[in-house]
PDB file of N, CA and C in Angstrom:
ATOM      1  N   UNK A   1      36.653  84.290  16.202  1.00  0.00           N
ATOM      2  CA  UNK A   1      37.524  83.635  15.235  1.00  0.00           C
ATOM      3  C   UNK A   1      38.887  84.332  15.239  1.00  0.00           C
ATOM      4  N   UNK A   2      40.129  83.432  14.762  1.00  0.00           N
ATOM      5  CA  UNK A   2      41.183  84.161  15.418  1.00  0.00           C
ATOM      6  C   UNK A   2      41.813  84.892  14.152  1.00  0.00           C
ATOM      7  N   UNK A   3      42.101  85.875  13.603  1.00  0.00           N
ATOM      8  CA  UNK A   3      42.542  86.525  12.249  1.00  0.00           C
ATOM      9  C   UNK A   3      42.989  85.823  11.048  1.00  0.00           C
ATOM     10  N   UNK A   4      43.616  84.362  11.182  1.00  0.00           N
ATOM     11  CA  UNK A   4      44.521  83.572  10.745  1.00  0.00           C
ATOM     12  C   UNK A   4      43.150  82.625   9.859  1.00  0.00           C
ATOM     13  N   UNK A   5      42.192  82.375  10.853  1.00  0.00           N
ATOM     14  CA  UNK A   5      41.133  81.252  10.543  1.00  0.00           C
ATOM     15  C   UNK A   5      40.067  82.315   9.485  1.00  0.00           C
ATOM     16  N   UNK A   6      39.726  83.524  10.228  1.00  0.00           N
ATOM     17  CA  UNK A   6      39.051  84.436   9.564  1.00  0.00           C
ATOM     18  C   UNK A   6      39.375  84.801   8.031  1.00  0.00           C
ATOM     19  N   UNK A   7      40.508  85.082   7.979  1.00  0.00           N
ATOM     20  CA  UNK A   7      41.266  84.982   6.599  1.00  0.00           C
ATOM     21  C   UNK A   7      40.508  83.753   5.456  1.00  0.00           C
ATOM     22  N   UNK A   8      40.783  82.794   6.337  1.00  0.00           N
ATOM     23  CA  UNK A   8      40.573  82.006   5.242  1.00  0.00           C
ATOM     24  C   UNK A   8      39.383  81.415   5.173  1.00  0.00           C
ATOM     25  N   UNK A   9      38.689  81.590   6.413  1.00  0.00           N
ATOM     26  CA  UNK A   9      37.389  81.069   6.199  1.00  0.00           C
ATOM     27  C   UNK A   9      36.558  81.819   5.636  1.00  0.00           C
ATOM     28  N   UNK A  10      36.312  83.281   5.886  1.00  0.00           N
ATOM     29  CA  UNK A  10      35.351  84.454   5.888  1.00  0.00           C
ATOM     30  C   UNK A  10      35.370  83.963   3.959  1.00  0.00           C
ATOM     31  N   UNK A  11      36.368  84.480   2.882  1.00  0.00           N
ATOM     32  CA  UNK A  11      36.421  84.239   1.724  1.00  0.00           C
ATOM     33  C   UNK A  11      35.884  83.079   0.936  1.00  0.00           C
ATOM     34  N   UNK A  12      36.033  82.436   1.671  1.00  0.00           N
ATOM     35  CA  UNK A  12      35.116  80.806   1.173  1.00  0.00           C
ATOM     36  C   UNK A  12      33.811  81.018   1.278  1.00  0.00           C
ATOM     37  N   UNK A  13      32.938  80.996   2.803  1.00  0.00           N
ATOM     38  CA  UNK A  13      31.776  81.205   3.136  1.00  0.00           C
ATOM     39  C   UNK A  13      31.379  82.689   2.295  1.00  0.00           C
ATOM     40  N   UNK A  14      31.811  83.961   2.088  1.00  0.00           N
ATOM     41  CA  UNK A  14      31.519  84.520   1.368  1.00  0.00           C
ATOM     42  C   UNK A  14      31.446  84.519   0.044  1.00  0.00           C
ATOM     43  N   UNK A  15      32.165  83.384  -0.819  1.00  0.00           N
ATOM     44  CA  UNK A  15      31.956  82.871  -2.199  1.00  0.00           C
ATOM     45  C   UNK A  15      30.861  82.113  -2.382  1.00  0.00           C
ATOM     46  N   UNK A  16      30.972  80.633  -1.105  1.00  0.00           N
ATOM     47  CA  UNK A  16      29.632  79.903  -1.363  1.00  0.00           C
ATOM     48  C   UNK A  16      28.468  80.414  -1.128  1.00  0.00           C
ATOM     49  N   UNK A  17      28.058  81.332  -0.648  1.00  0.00           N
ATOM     50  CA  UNK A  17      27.083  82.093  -0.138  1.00  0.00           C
ATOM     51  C   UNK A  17      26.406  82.617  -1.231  1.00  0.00           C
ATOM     52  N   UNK A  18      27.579  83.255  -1.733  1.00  0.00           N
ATOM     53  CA  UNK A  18      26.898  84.345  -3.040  1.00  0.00           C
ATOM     54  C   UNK A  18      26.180  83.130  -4.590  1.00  0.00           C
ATOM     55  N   UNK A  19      27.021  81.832  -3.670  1.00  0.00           N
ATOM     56  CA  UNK A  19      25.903  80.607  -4.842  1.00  0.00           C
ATOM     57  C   UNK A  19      24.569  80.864  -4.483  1.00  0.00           C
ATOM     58  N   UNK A  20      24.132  80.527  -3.648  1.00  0.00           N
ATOM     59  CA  UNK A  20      22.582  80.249  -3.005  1.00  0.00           C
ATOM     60  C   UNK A  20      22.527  80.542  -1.817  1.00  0.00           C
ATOM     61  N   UNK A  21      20.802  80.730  -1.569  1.00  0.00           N
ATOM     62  CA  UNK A  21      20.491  81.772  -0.385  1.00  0.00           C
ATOM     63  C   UNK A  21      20.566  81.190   0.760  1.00  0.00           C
ATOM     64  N   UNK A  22      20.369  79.567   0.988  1.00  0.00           N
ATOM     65  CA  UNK A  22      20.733  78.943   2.264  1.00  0.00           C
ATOM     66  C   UNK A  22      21.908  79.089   2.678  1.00  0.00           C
ATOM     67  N   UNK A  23      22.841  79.013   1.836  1.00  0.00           N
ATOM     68  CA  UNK A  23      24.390  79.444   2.562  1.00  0.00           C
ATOM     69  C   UNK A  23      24.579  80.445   3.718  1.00  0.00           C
ATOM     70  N   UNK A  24      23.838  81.293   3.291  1.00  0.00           N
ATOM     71  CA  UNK A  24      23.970  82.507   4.754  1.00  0.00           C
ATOM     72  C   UNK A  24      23.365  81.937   6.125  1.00  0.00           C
ATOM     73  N   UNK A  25      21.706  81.310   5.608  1.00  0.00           N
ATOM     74  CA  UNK A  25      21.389  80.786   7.127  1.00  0.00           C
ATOM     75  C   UNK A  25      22.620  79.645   7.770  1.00  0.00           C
ATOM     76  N   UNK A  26      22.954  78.836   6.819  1.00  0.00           N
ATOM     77  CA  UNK A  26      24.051  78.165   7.597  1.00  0.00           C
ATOM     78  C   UNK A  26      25.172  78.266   7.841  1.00  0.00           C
ATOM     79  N   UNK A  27      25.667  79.699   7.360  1.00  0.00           N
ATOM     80  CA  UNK A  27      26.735  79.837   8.203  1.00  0.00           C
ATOM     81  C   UNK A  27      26.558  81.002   9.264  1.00  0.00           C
ATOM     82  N   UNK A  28      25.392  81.744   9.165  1.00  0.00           N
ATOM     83  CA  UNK A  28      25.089  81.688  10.650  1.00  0.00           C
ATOM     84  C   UNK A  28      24.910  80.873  11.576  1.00  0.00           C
ATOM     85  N   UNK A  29      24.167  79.799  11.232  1.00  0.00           N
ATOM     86  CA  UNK A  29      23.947  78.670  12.061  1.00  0.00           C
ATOM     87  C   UNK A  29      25.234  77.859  12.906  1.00  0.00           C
ATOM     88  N   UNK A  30      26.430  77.485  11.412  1.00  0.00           N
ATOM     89  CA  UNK A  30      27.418  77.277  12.002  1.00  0.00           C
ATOM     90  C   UNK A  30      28.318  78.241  13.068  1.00  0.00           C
ATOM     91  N   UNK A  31      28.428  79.461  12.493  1.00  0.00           N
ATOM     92  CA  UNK A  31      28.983  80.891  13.563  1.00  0.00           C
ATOM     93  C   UNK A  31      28.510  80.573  15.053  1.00  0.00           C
ATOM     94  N   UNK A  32      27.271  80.156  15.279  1.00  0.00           N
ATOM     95  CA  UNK A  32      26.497  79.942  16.438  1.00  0.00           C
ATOM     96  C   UNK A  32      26.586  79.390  16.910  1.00  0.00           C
ATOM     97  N   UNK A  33      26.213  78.257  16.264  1.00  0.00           N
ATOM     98  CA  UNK A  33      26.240  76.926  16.950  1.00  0.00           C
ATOM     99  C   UNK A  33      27.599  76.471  17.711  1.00  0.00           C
ATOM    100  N   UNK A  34      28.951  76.269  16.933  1.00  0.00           N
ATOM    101  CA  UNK A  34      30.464  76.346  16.784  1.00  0.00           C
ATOM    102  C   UNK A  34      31.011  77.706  17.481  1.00  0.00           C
ATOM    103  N   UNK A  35      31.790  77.553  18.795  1.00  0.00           N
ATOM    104  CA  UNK A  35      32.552  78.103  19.427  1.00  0.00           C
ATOM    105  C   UNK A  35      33.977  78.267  18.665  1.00  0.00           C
ATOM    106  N   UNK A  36      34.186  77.032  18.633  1.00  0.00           N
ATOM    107  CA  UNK A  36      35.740  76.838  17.712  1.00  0.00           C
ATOM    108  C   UNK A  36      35.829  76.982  16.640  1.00  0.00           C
ATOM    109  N   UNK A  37      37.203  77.658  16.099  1.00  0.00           N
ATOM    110  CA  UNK A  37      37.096  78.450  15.078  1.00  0.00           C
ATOM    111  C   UNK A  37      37.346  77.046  13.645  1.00  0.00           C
ATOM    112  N   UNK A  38      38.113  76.637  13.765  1.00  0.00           N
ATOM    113  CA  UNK A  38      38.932  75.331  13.363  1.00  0.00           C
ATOM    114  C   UNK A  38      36.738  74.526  12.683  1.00  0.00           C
ATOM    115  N   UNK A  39      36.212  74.329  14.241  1.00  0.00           N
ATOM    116  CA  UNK A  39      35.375  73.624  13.863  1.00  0.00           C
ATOM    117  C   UNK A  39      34.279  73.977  13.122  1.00  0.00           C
ATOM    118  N   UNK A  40      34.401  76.197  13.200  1.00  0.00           N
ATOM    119  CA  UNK A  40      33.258  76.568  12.498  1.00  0.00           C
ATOM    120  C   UNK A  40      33.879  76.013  11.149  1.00  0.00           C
ATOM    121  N   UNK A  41      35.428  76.946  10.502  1.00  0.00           N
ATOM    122  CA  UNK A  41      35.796  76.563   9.247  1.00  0.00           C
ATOM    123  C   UNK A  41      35.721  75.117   8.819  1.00  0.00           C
ATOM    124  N   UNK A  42      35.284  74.276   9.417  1.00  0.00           N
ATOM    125  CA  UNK A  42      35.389  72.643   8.694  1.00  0.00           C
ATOM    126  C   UNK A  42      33.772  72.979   8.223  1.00  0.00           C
ATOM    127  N   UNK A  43      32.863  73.160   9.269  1.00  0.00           N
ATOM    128  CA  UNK A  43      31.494  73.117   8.864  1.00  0.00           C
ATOM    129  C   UNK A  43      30.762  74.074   7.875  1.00  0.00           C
ATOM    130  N   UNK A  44      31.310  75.560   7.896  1.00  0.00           N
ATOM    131  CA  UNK A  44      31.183  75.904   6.794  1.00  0.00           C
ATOM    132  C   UNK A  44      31.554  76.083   5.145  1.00  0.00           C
ATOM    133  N   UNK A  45      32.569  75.200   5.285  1.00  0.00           N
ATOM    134  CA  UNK A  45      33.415  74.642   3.830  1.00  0.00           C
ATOM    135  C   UNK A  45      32.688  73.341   3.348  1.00  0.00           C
ATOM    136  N   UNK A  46      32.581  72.592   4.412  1.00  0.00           N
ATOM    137  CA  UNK A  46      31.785  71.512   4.004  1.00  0.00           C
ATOM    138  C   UNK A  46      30.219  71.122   3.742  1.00  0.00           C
ATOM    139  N   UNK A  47      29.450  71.968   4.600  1.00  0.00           N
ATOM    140  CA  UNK A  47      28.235  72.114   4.265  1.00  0.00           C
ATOM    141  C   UNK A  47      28.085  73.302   2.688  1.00  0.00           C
ATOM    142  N   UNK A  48      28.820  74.020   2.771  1.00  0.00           N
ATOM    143  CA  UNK A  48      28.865  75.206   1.386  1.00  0.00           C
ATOM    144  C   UNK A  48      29.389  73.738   0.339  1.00  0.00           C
ATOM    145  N   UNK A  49      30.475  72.784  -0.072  1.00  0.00           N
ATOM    146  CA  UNK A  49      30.834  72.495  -0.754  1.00  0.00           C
ATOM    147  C   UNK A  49      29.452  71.529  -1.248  1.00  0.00           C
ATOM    148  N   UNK A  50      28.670  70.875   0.348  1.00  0.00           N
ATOM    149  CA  UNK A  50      27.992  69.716  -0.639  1.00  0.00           C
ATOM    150  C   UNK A  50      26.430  70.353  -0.946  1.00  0.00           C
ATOM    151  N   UNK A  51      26.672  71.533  -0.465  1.00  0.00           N
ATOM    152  CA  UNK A  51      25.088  72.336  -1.406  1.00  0.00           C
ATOM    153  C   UNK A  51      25.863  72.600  -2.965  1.00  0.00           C
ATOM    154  N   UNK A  52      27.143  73.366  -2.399  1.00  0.00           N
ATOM    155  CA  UNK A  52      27.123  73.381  -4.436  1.00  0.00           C
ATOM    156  C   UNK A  52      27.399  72.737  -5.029  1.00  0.00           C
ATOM    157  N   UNK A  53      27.680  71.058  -4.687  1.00  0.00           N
ATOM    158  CA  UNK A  53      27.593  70.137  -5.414  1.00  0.00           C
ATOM    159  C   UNK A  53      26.543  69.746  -5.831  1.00  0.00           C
ATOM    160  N   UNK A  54      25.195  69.518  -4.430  1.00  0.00           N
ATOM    161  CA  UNK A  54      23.901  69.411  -4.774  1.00  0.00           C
ATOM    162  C   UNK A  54      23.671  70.092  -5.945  1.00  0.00           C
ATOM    163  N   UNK A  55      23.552  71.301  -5.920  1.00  0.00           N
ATOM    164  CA  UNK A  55      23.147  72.501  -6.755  1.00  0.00           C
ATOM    165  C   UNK A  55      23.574  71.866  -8.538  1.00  0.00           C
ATOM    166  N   UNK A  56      24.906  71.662  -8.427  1.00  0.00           N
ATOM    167  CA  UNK A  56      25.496  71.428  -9.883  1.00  0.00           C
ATOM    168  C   UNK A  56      24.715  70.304 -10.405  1.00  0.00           C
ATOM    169  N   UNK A  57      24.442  69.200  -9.700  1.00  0.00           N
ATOM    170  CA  UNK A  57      24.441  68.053  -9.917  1.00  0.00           C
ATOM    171  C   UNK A  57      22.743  68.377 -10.363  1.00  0.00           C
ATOM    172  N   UNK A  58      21.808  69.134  -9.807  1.00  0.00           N
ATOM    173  CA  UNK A  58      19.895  69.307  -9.724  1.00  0.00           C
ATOM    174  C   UNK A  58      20.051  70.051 -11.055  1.00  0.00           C
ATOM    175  N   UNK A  59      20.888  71.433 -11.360  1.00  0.00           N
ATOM    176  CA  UNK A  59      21.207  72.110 -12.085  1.00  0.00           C
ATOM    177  C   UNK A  59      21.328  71.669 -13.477  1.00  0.00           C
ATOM    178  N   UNK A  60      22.477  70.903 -13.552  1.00  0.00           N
ATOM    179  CA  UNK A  60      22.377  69.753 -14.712  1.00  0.00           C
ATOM    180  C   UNK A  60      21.222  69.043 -15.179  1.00  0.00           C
ATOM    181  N   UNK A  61      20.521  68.291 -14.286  1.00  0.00           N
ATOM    182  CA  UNK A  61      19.181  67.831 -14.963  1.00  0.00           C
ATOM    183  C   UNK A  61      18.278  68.295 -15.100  1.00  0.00           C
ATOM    184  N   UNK A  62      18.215  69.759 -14.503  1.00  0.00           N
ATOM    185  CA  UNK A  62      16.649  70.984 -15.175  1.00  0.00           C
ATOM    186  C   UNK A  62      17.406  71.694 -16.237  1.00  0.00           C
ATOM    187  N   UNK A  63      18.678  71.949 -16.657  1.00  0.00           N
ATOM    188  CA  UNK A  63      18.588  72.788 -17.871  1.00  0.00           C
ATOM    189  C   UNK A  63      18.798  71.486 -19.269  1.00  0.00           C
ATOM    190  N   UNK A  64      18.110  70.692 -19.144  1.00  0.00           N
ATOM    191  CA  UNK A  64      18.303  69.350 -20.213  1.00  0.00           C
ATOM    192  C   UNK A  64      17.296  69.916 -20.907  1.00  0.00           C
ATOM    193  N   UNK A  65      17.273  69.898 -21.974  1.00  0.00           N
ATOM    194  CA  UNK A  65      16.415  70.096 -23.053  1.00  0.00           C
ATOM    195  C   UNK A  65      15.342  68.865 -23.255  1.00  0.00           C
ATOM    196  N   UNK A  66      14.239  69.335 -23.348  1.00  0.00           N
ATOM    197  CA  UNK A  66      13.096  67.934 -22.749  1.00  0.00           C
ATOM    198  C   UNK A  66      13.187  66.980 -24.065  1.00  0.00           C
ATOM    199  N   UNK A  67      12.994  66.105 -24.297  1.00  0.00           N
ATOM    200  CA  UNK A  67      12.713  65.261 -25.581  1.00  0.00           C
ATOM    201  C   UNK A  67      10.915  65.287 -26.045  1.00  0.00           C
ATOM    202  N   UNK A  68      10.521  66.270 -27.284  1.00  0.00           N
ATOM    203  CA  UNK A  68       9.161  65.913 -27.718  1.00  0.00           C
ATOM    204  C   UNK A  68       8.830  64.578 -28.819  1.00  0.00           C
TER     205      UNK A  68
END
């Protein structure tokens, strides 16, 4: 990764990460998989953004207070 991309990617993937524990396998996965730096940073911003959307969205309907 070239210093410029690292900058800004490393800080992201290290924020979404520290959400939930799959984040790390996939951005190893992406690191791996992805030669290009451009194409790792798209895939790990975007796969991190729609887990913690998932997350917010599952999150929201288990802390609902049940109706007795």
């Amino acid at each position: 990764m070239t210093p410029r991309t690292t900058l800004v990617a490393l800080p992201i993937a290290l924020l979404l990460s520290t959400v939930t524990i799959p984040l790390v396998v996939i951005r190893l996965t992406a690191i791996l998989a992805f030669p290009f730096p451009i194409i790792q940073s798209l895939v790990i911003t975007g796969l991190g953004l729609a887990i913690l959307i998932t997350n917010s969205c599952l999150g929201r309907q288990s802390w609902k207070i049940p109706d007795f």
